[in-house]
Protein backbone atom coordinates (compact mmCIF):
# COMPACT_ATOMS: atom_id res chain seq x y z
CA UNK A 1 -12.19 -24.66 -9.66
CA UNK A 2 -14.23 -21.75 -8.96
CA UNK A 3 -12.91 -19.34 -12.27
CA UNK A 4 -10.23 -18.20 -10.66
CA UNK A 5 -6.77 -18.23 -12.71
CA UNK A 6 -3.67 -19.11 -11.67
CA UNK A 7 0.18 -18.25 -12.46
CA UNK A 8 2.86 -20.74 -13.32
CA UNK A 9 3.33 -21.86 -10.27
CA UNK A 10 0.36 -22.63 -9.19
CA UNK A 11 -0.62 -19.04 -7.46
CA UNK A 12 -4.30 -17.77 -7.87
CA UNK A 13 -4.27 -14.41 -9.44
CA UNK A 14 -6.23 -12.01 -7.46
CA UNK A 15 -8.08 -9.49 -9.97
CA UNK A 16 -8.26 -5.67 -9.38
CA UNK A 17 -11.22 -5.78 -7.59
CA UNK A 18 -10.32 -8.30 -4.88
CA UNK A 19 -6.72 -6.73 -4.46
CA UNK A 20 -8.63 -3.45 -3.68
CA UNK A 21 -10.93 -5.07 -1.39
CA UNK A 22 -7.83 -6.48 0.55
CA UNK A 23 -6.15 -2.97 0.41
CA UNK A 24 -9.44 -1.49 1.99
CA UNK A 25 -9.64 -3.54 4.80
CA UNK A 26 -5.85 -3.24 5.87
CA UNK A 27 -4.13 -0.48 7.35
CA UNK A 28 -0.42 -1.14 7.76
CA UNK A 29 1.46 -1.99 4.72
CA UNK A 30 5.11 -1.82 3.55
CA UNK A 31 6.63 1.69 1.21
CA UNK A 32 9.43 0.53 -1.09
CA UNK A 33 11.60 3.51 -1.98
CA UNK A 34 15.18 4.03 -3.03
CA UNK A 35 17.68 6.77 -1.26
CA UNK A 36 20.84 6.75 -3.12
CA UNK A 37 21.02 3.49 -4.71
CA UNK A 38 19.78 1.52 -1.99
CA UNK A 39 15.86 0.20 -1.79
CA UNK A 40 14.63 0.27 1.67
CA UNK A 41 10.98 -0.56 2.78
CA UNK A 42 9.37 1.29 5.72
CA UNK A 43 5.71 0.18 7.57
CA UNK A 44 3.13 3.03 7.00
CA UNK A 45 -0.46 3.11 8.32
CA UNK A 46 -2.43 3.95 5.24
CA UNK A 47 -6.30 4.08 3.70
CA UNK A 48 -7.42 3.48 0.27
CA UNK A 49 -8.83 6.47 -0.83
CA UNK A 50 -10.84 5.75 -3.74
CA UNK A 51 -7.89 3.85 -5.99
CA UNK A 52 -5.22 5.66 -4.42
CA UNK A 53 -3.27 5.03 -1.27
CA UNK A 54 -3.06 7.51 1.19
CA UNK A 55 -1.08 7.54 4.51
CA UNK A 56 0.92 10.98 6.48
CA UNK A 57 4.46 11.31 6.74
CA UNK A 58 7.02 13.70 8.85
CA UNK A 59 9.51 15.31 6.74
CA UNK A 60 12.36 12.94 6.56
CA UNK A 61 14.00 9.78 4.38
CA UNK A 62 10.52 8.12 3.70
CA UNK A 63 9.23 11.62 2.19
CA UNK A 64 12.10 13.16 0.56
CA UNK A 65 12.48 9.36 -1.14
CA UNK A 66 8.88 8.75 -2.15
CA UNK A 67 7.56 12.34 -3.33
CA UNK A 68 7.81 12.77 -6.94
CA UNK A 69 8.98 9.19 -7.49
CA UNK A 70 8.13 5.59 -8.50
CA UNK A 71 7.37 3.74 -5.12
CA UNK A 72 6.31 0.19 -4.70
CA UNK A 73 3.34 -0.66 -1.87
CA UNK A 74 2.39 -3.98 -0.46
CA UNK A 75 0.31 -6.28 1.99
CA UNK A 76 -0.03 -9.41 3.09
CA UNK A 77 -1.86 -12.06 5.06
CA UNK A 78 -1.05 -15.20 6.26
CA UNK A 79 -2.80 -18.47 7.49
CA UNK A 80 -0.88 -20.12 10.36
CA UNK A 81 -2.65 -23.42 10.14
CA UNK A 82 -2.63 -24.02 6.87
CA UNK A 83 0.28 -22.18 5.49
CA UNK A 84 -1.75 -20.47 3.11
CA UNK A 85 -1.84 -16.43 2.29
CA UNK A 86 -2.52 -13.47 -0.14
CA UNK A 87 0.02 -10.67 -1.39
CA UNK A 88 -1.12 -7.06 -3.17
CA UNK A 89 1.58 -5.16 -4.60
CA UNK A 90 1.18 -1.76 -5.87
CA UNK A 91 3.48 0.15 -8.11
CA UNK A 92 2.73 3.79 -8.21
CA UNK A 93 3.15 7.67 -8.44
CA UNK A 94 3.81 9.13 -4.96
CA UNK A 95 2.70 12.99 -4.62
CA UNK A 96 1.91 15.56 -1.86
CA UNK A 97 -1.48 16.05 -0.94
CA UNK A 98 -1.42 19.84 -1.20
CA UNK A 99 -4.96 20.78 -0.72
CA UNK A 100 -6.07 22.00 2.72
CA UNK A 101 -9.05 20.87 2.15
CA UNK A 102 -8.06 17.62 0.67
CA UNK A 103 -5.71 17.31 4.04
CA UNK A 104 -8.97 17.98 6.12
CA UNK A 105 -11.04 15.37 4.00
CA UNK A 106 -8.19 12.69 4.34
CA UNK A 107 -7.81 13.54 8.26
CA UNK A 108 -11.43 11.77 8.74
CA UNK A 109 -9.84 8.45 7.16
CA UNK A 110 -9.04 5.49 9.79
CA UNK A 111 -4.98 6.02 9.31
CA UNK A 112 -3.04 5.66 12.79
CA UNK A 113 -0.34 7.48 13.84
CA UNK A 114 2.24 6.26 15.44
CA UNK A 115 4.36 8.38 16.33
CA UNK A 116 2.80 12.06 16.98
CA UNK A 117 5.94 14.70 16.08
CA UNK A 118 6.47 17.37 13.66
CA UNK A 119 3.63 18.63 11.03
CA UNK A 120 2.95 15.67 9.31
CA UNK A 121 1.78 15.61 5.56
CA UNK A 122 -0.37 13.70 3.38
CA UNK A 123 1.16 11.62 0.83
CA UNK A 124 -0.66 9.88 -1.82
CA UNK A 125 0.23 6.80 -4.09
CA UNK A 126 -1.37 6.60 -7.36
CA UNK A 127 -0.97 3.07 -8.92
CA UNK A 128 0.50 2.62 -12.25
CA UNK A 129 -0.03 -1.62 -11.61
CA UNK A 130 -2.08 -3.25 -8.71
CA UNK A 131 -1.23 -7.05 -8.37
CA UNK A 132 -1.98 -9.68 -6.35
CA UNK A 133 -1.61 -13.36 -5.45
CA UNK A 134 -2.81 -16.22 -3.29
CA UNK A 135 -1.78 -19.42 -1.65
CA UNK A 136 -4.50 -21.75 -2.26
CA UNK A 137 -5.75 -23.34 0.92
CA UNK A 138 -6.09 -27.01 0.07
């Protein structure tokens, strides 16, 4: 094997470094929140800023659910041929990003937006846990 470790069942264990790699070069993940007791996941376009994740939000459920509360992030990848594929999970802080010029800084990052309405704001995710896993390829 090439030092890489694997879980229980039989999953390489991607290390910090390669699960931030993977977050870097992605831009659309999945936002876990809860509203009410439910969990609900919502597709955000996002950049890694540094450790954090950063994406903007109108004002509505995915906001008023993730600000100020324990959130859950992830991406994946997939090999059609092979059936192989990676997973990064991060478990975080989610905040405002109240700084105008913090706003303005973020602004230059390569986050789409899909759908232009409202005055949207910055949110930021700051891990408590990064994860990750892989299908080996054979």
């Amino acid at each position: 094997m090439n030092g890489a470790a694997f879980d229980r069942h039989g999953l390489e264990v991607l290390g910090r470094e390669e699960c931030e790699r993977l977050l870097a070069a992605h831009h659309l993940g999945r936002l876990a929140v809860v509203v009410g007791s439910q969990p609900i996941i919502l597709p955000v376009s996002y950049a890694l800023d540094g450790h954090e994740i950063v994406f903007r939000s109108d004002a509505g459920t995915k906001l008023h659910a993730a600000i100020g509360s324990a959130v859950a992030f992830e991406i994946d990848g997939t090999h059609n041929i092979d059936h192989g594929g990676w997973s990064v999970l991060v478990v975080g802080q989610a905040s405002l990003v109240a700084s105008d010029d913090e706003r303005a800084r973020l602004a230059e990052l390569p986050v789409a937006t899909w759908i232009a309405a409202g005055d949207p704001v910055w949110v930021r995710v700051t891990p408590t846990s990064v994860s990750g896993r892989r299908i080996p390829r054979p």
